[in-house]
N, C-alpha and C. Protein backbone atom coordinates (compact mmCIF):
# COMPACT_ATOMS: atom_id res chain seq x y z
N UNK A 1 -76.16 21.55 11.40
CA UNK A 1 -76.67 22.38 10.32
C UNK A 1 -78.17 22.15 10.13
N UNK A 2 -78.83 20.87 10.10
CA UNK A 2 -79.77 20.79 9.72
C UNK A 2 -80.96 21.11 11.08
N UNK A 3 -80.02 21.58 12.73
CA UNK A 3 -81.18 22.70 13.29
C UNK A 3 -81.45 23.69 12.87
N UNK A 4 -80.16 24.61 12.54
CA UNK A 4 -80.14 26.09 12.34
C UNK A 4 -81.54 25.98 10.92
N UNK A 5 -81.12 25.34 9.72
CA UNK A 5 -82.39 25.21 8.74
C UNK A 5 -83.89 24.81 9.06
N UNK A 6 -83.95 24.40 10.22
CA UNK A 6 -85.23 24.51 10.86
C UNK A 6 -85.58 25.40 11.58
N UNK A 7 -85.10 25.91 12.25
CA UNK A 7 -85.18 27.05 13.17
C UNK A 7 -85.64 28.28 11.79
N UNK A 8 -85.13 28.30 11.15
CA UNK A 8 -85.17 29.32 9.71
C UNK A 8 -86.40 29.11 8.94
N UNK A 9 -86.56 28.14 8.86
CA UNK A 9 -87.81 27.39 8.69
C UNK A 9 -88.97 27.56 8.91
N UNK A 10 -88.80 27.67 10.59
CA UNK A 10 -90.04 27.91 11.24
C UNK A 10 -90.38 29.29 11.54
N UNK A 11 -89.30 30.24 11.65
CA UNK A 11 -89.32 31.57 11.65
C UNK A 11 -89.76 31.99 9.90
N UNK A 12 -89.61 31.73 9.32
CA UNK A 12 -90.10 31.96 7.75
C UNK A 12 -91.57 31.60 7.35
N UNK A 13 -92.39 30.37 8.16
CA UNK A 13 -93.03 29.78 8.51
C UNK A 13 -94.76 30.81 9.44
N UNK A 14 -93.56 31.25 10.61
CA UNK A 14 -94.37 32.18 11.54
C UNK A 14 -94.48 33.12 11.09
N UNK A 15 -93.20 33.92 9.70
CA UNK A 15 -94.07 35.23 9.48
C UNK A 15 -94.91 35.30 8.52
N UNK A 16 -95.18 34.63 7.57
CA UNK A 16 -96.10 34.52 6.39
C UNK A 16 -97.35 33.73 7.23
N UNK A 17 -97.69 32.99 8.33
CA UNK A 17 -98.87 33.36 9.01
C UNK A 17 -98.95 33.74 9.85
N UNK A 18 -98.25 35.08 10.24
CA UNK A 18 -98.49 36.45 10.89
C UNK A 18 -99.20 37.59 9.74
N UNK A 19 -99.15 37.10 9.11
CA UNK A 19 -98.88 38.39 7.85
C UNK A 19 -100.78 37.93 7.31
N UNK A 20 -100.35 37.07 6.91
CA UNK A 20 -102.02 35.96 6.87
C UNK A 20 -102.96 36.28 7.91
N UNK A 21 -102.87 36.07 8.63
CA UNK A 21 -103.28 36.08 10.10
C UNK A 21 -104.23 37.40 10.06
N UNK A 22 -103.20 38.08 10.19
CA UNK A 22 -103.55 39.76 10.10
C UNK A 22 -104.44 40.67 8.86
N UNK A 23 -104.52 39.67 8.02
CA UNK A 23 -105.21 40.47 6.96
C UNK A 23 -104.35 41.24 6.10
N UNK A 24 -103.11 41.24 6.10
CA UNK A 24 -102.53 42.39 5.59
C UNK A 24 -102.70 43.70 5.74
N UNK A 25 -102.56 44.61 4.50
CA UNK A 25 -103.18 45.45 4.96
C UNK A 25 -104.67 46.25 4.23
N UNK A 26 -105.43 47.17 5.57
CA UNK A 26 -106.52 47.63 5.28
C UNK A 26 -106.79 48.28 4.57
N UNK A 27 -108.18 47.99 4.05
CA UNK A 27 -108.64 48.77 2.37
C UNK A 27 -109.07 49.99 3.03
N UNK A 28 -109.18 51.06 2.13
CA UNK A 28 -109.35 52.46 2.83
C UNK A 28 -110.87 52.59 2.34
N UNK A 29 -111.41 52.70 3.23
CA UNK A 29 -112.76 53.49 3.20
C UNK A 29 -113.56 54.58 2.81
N UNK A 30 -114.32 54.78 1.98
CA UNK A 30 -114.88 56.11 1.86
C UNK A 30 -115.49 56.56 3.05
N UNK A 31 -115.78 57.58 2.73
CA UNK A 31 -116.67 58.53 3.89
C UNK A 31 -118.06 57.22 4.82
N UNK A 32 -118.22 57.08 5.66
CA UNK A 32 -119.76 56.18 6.00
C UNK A 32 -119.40 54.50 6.06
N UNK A 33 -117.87 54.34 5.42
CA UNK A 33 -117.57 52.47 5.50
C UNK A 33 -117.44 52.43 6.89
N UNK A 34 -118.08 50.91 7.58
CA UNK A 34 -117.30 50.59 8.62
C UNK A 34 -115.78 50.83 8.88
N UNK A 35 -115.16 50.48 10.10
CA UNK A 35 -114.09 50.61 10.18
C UNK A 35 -113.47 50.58 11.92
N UNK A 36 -112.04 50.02 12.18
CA UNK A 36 -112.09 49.88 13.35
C UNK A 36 -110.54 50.69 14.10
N UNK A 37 -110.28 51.62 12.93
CA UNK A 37 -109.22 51.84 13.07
C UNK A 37 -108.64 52.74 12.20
N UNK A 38 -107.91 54.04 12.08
CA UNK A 38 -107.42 55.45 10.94
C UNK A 38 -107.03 54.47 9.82
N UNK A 39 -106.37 53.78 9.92
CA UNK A 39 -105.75 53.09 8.66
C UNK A 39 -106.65 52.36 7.93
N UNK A 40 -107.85 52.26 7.94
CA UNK A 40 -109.17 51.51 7.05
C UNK A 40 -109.91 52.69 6.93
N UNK A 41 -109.67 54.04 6.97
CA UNK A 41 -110.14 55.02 5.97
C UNK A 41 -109.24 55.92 5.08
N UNK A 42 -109.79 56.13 4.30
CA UNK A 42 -109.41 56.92 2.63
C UNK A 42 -108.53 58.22 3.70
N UNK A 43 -107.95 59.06 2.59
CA UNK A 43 -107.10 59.83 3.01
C UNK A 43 -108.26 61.30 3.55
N UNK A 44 -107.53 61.78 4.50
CA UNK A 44 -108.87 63.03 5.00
C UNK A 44 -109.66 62.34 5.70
N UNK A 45 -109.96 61.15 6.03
CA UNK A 45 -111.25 60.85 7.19
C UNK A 45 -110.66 60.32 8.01
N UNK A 46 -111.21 60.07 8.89
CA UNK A 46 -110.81 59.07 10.65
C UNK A 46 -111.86 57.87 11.03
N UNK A 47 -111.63 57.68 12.16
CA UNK A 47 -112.30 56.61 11.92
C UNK A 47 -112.61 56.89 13.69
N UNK A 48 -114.31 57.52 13.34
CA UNK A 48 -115.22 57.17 14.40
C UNK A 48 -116.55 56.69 14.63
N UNK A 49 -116.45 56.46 15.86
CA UNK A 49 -117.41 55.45 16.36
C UNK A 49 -117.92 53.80 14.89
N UNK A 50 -116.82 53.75 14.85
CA UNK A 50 -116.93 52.49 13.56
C UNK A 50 -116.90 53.08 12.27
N UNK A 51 -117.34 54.43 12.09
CA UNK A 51 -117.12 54.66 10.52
C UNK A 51 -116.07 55.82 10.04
N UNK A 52 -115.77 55.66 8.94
CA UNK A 52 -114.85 56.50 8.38
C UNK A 52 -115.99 58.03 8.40
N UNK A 53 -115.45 58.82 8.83
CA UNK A 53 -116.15 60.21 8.03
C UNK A 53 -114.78 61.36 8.46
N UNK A 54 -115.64 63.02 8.09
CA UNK A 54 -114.29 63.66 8.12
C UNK A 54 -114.87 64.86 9.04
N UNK A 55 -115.75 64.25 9.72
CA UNK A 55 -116.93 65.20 10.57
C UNK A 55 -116.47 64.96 11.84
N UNK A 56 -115.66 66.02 12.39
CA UNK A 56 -114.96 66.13 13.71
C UNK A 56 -115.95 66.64 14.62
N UNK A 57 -117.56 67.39 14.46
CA UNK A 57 -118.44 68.12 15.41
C UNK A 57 -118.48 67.02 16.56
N UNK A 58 -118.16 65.56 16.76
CA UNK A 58 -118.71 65.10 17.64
C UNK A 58 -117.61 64.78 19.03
N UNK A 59 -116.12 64.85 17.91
CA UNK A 59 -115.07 65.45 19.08
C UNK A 59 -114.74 66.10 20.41
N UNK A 60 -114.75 65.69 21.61
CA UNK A 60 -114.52 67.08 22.64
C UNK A 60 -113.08 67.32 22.58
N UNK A 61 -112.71 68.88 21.83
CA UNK A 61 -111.71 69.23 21.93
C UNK A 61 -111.67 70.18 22.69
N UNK A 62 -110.75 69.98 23.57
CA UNK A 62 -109.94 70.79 25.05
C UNK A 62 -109.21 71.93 24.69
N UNK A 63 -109.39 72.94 24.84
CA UNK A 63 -108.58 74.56 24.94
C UNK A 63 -107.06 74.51 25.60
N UNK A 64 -107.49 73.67 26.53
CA UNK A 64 -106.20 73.33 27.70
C UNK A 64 -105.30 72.24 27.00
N UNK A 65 -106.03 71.40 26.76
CA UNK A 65 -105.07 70.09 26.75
C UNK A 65 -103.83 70.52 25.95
N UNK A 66 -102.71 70.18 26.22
CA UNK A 66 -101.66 70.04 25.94
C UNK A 66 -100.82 71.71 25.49
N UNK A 67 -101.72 72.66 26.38
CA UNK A 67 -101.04 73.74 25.87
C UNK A 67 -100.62 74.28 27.09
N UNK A 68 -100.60 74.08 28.54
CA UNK A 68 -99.78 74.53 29.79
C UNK A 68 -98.74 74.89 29.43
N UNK A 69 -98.45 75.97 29.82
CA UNK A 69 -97.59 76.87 30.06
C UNK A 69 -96.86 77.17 31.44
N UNK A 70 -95.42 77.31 31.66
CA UNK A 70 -94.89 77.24 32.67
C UNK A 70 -94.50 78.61 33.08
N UNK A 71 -94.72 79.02 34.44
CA UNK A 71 -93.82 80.38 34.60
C UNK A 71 -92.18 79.54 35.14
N UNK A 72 -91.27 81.04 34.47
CA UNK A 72 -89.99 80.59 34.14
C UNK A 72 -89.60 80.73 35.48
N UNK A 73 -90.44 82.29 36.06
CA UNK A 73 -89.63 82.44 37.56
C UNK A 73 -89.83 81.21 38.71
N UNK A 74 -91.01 80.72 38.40
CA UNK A 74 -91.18 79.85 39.86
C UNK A 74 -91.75 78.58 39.18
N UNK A 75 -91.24 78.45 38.35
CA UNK A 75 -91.60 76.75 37.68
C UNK A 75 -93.12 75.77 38.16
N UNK A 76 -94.01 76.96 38.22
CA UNK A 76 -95.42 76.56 38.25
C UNK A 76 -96.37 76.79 37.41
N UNK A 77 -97.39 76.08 36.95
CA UNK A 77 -98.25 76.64 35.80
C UNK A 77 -98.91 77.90 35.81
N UNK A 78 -98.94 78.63 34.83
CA UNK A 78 -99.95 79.97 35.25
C UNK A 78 -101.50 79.49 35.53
C-alpha cells in the first residue's frame, strides 16, 4: 500500500509542476501586446509576427488552397 500512495504522490506532485511550469494560462492581449501564440490575444485578434493585432493585410491568402475540386467522371482535378 504504501507504493501505490507514492506513486499517487508523485503523479499529484508532477501535475501541479506541470501546471506551474507552464504559466498557466495566457493573459489576453490588446491590439499591439507582445505575444507568441492566438491564445495570448483578446478576442478578434491573432497573433502575428509577435503581436496581437486584427490586421490580416500582411497574410498571403491563396484562392486555391484548400478549395480543389474533383471531376466526378475521371477522378482528376479540374
Amino acid at each position: 500500500m504504501g507504493k501505490s500512495v507514492a506513486v499517487v504522490g508523485a503523479a499529484i506532485g508532477a501535475a501541479v509542476l506541470g501546471v506551474v511550469h507552464c504559466g498557466g494560462p495566457a493573459k489576453e492581449g490588446g491590439a499591439g501586446a507582445e505575444c507568441f501564440r492566438a491564445e495570448e490575444c483578446a478576442a478578434g485578434l491573432v497573433c502575428l509576427d509577435e503581436r496581437c493585432t486584427s490586421d490580416l493585410t500582411s497574410v498571403n491568402f491563396r484562392r486555391e488552397a484548400g478549395t480543389a475540386t474533383v471531376d466526378a467522371g475521371t477522378g482528376t482535378p479540374d
